[in-house]
PDB file of N, CA and C in Angstrom:
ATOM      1  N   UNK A   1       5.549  -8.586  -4.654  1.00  0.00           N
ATOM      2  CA  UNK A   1       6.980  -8.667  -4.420  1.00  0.00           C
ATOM      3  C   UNK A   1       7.251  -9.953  -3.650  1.00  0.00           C
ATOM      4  N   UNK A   2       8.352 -10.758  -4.031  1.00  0.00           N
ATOM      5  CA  UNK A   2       8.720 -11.998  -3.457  1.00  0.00           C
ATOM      6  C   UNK A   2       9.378 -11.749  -2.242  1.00  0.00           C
ATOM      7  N   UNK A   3       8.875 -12.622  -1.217  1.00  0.00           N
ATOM      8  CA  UNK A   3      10.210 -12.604   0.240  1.00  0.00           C
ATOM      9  C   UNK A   3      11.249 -12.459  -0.131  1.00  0.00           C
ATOM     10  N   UNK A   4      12.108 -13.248  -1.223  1.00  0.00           N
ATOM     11  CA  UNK A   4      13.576 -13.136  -1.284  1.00  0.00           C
ATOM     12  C   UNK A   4      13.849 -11.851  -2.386  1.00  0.00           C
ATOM     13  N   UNK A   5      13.200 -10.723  -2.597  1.00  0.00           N
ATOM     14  CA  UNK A   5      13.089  -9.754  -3.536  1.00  0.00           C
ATOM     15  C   UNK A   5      14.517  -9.247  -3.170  1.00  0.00           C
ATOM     16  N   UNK A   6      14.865  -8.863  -4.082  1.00  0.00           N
ATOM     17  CA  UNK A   6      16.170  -8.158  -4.411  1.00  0.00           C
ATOM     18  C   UNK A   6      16.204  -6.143  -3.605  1.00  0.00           C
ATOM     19  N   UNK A   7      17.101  -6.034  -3.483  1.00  0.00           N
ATOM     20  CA  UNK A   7      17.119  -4.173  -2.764  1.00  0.00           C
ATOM     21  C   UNK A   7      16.913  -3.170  -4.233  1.00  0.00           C
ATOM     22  N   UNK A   8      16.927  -3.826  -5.278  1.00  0.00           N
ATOM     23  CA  UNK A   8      17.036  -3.357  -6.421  1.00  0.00           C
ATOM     24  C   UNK A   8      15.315  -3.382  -6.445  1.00  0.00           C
ATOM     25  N   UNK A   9      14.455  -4.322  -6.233  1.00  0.00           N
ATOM     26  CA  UNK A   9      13.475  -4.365  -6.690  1.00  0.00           C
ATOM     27  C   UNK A   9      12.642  -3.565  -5.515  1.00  0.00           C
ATOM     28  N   UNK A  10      13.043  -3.920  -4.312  1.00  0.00           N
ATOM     29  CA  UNK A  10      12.241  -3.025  -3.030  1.00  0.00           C
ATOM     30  C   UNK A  10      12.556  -1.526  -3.370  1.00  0.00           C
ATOM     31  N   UNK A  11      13.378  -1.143  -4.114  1.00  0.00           N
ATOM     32  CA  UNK A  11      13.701  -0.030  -4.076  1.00  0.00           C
ATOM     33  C   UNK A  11      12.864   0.839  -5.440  1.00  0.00           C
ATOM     34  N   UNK A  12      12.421  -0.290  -6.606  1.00  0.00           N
ATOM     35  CA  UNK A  12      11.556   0.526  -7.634  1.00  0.00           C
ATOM     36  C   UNK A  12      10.541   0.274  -7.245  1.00  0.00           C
ATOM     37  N   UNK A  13       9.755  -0.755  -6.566  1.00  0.00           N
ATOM     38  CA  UNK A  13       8.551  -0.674  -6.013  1.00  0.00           C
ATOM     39  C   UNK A  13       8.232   0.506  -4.681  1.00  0.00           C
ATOM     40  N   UNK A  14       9.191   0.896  -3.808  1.00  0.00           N
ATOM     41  CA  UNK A  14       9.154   1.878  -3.246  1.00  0.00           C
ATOM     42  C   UNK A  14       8.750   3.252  -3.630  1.00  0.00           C
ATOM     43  N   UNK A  15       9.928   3.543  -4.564  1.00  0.00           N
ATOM     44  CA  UNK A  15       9.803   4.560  -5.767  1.00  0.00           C
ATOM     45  C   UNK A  15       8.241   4.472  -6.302  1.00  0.00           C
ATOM     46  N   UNK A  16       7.921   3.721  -7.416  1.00  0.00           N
ATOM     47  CA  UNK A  16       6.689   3.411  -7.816  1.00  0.00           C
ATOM     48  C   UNK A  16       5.667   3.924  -6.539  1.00  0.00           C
ATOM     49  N   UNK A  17       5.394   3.097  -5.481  1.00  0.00           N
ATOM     50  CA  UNK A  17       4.319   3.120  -4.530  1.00  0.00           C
ATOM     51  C   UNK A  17       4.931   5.078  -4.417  1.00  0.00           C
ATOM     52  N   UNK A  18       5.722   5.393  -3.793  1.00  0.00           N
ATOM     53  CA  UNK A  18       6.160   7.307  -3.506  1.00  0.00           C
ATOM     54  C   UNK A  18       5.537   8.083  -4.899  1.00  0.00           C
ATOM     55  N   UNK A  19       5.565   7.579  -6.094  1.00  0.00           N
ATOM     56  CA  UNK A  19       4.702   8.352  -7.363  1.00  0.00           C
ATOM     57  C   UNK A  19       3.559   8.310  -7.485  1.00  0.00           C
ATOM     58  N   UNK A  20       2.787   7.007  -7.273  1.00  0.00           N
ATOM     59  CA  UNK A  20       1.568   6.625  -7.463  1.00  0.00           C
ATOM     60  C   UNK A  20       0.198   6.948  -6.427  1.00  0.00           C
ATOM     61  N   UNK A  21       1.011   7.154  -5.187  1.00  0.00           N
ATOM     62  CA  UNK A  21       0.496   8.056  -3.601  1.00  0.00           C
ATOM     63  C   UNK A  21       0.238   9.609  -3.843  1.00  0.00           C
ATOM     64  N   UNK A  22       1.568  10.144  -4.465  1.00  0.00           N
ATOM     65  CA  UNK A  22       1.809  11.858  -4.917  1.00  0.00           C
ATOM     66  C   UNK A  22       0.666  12.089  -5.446  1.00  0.00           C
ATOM     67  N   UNK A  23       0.693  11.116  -6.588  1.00  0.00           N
ATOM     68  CA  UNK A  23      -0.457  11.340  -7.702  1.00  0.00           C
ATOM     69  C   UNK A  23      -1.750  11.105  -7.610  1.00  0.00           C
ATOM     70  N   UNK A  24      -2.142  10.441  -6.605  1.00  0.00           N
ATOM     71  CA  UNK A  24      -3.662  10.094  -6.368  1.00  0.00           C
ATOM     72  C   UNK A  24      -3.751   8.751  -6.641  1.00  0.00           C
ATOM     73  N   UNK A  25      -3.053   8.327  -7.656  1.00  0.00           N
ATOM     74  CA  UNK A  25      -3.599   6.809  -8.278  1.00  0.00           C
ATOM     75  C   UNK A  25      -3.411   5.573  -7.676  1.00  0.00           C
ATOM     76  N   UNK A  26      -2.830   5.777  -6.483  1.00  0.00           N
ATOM     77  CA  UNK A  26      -3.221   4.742  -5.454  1.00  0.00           C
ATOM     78  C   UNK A  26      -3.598   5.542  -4.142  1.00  0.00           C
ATOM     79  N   UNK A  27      -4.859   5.238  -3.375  1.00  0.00           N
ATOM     80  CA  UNK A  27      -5.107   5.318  -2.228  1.00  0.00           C
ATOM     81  C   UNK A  27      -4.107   5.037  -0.993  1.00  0.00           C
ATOM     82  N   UNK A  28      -4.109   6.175   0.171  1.00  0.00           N
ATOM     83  CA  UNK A  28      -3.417   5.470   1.074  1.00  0.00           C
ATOM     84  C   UNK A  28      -3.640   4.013   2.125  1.00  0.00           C
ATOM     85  N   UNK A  29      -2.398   3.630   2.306  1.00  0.00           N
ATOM     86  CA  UNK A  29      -2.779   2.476   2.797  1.00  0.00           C
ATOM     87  C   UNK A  29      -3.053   2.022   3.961  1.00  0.00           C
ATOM     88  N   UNK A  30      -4.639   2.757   3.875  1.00  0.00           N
ATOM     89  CA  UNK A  30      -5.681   2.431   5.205  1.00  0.00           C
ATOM     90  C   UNK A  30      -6.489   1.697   4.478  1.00  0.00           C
ATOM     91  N   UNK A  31      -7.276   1.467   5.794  1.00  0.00           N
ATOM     92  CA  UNK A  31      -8.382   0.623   5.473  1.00  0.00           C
ATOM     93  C   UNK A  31      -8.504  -1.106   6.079  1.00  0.00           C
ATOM     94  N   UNK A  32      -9.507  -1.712   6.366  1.00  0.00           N
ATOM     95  CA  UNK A  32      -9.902  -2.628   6.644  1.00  0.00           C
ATOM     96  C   UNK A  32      -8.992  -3.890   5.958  1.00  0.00           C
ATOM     97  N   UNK A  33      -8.016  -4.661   6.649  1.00  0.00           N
ATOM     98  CA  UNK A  33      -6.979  -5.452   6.117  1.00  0.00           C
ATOM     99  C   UNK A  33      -7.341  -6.763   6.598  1.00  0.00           C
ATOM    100  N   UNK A  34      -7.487  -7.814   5.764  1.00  0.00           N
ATOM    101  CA  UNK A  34      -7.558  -9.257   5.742  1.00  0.00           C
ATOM    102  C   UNK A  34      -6.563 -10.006   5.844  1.00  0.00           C
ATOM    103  N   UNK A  35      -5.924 -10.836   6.112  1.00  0.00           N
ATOM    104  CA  UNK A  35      -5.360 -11.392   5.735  1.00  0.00           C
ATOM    105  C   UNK A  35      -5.428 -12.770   5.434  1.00  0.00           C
ATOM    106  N   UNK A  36      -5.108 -13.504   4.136  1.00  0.00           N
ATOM    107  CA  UNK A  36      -5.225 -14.160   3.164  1.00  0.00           C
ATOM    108  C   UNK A  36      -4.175 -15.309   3.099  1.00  0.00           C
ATOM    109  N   UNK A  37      -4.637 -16.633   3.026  1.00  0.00           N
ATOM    110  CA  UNK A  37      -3.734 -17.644   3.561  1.00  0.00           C
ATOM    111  C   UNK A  37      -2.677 -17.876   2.061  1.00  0.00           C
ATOM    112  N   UNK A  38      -3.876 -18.132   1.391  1.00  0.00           N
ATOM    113  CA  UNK A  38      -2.940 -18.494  -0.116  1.00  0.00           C
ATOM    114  C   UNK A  38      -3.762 -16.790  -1.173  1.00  0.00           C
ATOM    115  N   UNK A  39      -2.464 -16.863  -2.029  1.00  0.00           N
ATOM    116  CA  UNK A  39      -3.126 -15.700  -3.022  1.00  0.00           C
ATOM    117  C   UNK A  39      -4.161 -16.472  -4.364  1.00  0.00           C
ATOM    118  N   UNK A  40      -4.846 -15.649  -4.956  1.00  0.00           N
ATOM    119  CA  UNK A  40      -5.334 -16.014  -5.438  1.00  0.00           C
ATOM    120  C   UNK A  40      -5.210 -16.240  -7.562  1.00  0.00           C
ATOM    121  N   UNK A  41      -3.838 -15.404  -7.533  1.00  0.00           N
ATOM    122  CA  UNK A  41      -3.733 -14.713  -8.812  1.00  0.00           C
ATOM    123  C   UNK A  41      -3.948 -13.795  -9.396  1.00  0.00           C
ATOM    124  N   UNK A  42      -4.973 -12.995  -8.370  1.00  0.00           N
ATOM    125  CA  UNK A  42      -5.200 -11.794  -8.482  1.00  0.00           C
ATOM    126  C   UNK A  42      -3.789 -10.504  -8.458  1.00  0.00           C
ATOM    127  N   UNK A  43      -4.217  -9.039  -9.398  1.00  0.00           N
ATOM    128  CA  UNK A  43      -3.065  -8.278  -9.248  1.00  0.00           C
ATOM    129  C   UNK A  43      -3.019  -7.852  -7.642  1.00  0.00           C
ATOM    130  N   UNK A  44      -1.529  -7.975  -7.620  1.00  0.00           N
ATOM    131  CA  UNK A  44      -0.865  -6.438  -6.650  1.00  0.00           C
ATOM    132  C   UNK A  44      -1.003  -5.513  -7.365  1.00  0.00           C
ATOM    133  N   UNK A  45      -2.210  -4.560  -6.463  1.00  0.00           N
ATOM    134  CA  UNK A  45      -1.971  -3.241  -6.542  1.00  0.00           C
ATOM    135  C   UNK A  45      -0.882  -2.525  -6.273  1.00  0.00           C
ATOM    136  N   UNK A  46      -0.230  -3.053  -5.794  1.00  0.00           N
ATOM    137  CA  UNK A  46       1.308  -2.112  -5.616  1.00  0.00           C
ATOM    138  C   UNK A  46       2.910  -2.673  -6.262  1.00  0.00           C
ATOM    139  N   UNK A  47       2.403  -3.369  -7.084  1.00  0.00           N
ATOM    140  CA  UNK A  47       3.337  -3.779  -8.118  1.00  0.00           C
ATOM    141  C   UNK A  47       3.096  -4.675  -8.828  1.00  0.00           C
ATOM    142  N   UNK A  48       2.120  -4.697  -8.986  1.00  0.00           N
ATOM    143  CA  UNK A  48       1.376  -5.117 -10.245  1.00  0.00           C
ATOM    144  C   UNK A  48       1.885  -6.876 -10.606  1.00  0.00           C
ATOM    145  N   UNK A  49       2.663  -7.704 -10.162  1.00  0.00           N
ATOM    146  CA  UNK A  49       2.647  -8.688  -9.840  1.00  0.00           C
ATOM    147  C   UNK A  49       1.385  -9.697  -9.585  1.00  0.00           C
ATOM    148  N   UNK A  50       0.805 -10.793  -9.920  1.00  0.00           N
ATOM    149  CA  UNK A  50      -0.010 -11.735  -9.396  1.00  0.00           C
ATOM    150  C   UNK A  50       0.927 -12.138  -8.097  1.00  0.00           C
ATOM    151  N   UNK A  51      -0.911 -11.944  -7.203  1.00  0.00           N
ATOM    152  CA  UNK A  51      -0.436 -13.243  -6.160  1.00  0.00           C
ATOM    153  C   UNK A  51      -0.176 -14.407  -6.217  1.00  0.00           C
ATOM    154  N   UNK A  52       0.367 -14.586  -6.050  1.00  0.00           N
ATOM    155  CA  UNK A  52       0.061 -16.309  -6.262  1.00  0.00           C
ATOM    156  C   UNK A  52      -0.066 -17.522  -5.554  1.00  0.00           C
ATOM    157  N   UNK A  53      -0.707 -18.883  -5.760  1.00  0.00           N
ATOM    158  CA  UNK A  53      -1.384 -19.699  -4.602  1.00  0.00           C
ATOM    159  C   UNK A  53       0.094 -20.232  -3.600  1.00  0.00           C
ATOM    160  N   UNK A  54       1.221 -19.678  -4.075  1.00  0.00           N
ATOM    161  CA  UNK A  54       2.308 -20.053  -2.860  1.00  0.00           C
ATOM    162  C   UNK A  54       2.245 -18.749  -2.020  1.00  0.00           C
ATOM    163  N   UNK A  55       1.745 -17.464  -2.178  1.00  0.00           N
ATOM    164  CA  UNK A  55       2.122 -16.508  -1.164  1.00  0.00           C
ATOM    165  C   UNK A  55       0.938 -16.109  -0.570  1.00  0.00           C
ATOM    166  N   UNK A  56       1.441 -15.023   0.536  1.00  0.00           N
ATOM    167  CA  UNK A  56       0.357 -14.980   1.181  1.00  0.00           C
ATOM    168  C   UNK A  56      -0.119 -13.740   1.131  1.00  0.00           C
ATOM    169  N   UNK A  57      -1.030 -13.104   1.074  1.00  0.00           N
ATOM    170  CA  UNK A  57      -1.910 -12.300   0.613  1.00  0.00           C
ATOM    171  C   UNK A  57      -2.477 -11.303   1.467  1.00  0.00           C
ATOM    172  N   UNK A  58      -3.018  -9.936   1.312  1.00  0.00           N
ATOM    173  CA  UNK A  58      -3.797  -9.486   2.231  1.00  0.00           C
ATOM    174  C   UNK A  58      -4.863  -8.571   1.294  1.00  0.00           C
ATOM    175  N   UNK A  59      -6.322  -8.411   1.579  1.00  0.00           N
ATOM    176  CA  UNK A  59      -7.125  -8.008   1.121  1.00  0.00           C
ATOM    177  C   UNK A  59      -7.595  -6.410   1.973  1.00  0.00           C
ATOM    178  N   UNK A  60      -7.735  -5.662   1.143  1.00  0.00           N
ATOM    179  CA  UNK A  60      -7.719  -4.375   1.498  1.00  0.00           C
ATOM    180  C   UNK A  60      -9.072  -3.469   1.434  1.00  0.00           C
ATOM    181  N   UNK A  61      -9.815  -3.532   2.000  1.00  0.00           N
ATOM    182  CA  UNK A  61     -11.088  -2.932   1.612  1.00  0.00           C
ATOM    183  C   UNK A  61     -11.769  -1.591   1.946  1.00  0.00           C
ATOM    184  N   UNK A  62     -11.260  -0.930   1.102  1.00  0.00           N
ATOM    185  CA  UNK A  62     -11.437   1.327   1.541  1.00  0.00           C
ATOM    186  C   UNK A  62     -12.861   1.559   0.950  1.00  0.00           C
ATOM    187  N   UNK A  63     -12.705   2.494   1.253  1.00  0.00           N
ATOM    188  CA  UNK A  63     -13.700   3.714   1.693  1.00  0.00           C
ATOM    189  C   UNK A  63     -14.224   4.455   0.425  1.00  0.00           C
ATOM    190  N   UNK A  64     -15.071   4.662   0.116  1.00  0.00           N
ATOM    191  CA  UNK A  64     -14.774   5.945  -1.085  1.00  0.00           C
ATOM    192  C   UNK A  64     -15.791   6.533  -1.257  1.00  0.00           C
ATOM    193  N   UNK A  65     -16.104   7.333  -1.762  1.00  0.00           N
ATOM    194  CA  UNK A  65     -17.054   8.545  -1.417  1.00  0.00           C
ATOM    195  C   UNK A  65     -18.756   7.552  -1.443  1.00  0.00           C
ATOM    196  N   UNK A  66     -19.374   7.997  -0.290  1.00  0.00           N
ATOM    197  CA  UNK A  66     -20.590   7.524  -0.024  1.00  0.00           C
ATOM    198  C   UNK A  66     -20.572   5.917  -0.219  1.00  0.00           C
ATOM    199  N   UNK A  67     -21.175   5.307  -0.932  1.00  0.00           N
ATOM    200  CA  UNK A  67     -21.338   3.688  -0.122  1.00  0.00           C
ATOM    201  C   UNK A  67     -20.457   3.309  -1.370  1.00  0.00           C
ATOM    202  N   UNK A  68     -19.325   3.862  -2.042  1.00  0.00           N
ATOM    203  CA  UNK A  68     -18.459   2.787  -2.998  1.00  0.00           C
ATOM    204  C   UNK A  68     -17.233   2.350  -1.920  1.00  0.00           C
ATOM    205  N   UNK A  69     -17.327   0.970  -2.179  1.00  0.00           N
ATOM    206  CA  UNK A  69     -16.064   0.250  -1.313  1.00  0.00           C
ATOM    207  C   UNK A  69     -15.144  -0.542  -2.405  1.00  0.00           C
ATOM    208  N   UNK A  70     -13.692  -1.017  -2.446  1.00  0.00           N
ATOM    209  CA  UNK A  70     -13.117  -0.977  -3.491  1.00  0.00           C
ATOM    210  C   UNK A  70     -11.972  -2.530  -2.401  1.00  0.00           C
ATOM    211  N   UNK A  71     -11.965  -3.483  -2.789  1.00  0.00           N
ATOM    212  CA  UNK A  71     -11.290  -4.148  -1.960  1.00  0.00           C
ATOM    213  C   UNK A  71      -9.916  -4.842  -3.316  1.00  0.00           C
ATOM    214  N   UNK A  72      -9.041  -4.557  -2.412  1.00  0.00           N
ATOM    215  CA  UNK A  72      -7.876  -4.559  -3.238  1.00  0.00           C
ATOM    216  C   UNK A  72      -7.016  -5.806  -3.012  1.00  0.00           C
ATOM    217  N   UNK A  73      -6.024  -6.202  -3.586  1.00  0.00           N
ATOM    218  CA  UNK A  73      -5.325  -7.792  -3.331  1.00  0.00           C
ATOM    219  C   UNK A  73      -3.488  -7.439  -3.081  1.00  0.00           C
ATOM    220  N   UNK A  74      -2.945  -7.482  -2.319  1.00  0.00           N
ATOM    221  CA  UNK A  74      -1.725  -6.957  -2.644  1.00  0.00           C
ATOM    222  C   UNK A  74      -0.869  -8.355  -1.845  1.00  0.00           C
ATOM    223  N   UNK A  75       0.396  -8.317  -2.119  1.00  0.00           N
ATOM    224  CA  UNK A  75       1.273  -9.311  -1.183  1.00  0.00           C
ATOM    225  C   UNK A  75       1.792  -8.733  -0.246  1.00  0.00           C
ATOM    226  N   UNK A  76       1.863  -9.359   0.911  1.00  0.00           N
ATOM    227  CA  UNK A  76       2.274  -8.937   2.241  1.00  0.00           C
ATOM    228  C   UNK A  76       3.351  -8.159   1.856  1.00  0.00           C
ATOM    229  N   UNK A  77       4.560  -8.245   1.752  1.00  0.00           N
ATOM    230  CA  UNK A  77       5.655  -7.156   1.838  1.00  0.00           C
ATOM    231  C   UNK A  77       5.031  -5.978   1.304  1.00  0.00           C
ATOM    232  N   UNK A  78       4.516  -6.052   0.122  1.00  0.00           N
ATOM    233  CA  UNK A  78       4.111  -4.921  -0.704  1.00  0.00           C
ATOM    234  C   UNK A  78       3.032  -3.897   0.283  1.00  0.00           C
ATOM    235  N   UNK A  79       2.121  -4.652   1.140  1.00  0.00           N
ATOM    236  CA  UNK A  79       1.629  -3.804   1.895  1.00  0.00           C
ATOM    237  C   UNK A  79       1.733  -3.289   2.941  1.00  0.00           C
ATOM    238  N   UNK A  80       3.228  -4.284   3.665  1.00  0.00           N
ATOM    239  CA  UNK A  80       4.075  -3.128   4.648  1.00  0.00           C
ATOM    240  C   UNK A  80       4.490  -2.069   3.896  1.00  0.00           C
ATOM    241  N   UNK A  81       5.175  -1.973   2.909  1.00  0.00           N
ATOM    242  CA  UNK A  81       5.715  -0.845   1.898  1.00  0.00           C
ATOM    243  C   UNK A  81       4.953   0.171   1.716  1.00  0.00           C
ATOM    244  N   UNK A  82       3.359  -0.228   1.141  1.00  0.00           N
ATOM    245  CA  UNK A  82       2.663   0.934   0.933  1.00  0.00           C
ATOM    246  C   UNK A  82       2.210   1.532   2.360  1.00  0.00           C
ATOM    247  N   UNK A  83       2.068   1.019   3.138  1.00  0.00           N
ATOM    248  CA  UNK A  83       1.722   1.766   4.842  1.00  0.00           C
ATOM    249  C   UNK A  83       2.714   2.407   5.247  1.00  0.00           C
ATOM    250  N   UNK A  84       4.013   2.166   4.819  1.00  0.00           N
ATOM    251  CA  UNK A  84       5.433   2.936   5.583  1.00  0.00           C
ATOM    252  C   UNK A  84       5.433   4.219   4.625  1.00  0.00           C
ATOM    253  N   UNK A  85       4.950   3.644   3.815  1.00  0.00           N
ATOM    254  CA  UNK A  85       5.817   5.143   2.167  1.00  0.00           C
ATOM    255  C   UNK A  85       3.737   6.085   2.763  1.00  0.00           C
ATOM    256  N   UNK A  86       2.577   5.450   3.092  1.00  0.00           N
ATOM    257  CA  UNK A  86       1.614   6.066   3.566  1.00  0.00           C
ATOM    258  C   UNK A  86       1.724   7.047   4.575  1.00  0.00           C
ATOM    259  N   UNK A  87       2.410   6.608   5.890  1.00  0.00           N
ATOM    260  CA  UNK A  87       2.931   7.411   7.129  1.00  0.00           C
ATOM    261  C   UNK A  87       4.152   8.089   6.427  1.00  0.00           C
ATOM    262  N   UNK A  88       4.946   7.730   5.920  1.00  0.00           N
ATOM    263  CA  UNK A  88       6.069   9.054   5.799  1.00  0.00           C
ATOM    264  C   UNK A  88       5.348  10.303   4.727  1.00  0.00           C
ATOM    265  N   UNK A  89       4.380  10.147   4.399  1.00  0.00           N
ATOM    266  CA  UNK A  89       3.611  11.105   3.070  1.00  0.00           C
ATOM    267  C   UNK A  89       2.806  11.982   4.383  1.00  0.00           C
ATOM    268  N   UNK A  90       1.942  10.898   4.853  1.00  0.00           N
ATOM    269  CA  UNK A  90       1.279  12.090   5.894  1.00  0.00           C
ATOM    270  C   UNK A  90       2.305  12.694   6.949  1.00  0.00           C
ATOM    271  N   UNK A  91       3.644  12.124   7.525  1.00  0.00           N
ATOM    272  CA  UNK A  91       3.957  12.595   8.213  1.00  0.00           C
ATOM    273  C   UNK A  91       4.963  14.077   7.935  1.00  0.00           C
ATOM    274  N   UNK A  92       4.394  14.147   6.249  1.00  0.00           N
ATOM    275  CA  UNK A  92       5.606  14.941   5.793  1.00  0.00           C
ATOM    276  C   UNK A  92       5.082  16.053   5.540  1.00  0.00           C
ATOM    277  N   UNK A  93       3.659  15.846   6.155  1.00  0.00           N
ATOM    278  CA  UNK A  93       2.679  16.764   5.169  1.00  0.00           C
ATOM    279  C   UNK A  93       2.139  17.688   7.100  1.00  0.00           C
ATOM    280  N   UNK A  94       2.471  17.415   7.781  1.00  0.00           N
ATOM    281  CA  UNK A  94       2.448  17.529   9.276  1.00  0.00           C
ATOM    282  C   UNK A  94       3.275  18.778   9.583  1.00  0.00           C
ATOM    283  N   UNK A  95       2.726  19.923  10.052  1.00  0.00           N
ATOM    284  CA  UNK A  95       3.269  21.089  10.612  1.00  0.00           C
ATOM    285  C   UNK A  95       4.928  20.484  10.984  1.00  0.00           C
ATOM    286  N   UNK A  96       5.808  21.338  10.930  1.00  0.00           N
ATOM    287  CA  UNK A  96       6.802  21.352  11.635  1.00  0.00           C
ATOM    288  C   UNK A  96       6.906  21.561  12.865  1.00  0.00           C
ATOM    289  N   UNK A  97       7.886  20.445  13.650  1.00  0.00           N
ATOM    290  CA  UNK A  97       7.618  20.745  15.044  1.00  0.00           C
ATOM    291  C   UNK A  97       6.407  20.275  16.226  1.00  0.00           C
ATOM    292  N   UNK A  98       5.526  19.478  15.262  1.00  0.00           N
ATOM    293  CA  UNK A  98       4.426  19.079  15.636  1.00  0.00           C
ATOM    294  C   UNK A  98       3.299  20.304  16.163  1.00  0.00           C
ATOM    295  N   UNK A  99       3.781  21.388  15.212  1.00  0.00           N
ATOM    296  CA  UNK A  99       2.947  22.698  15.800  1.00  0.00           C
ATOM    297  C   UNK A  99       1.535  22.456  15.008  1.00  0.00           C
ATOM    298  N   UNK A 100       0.385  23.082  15.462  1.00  0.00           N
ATOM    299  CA  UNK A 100      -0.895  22.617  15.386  1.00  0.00           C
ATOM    300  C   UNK A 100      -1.403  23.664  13.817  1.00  0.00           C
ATOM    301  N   UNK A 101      -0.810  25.001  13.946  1.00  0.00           N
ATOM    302  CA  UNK A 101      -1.406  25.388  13.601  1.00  0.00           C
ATOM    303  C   UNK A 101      -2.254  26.236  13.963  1.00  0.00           C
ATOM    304  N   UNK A 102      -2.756  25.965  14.850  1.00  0.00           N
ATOM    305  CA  UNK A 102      -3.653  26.595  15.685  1.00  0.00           C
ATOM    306  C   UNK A 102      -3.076  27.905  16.623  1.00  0.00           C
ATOM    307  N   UNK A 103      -3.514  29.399  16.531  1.00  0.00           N
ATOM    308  CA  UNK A 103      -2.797  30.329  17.463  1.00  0.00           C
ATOM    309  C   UNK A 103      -3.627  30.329  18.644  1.00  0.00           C
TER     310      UNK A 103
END
């Protein structure tokens, strides 16, 4: 997603990143974060966009069962987006009330 991106476009990439979280098919957005001076052309994982050598980039590198690690390329806005739409998923998924659960 471009700095000067439109509310039209933050708003289907939002959408998009809120379906693709539900569904499993993107990981949440933890994990070990780089950040990346120029992009490389590589995809955004979170909107599928190339980086490109004018923007700036961050590299994402998770976890996954036993020693698979999976390092991902996304553009900065795009990966504030997926960390905010990440915390409102877990935070939605959080007892009410901040109750534990626990009697």
């Amino acid at each position: 997603m471009d700095a000067d991106g439109s509310q039209e476009q933050f708003r289907a990439i939002q959408n998009r990143v809120r379906q693709r979280l539900a569904a499993g098919a993107l990981p949440f957005g933890t994990g070990h974060v780089s950040a990346v001076p120029r992009g490389s052309g590589a995809q955004c994982v979170v909107c599928d966009a190339s980086v490109d050598p004018e923007q700036v980039a961050c590299e994402i590198e998770h976890f996954g069962e036993g020693p698979q690690r999976t390092t991902v390329t996304v553009h900065v806005a795009c990966y504030w987006l997926w960390r905010v739409e990440t915390l409102r998923l877990v935070a939605d998924r959080l007892p009410e009330n901040g109750a534990s659960g626990v009697a």
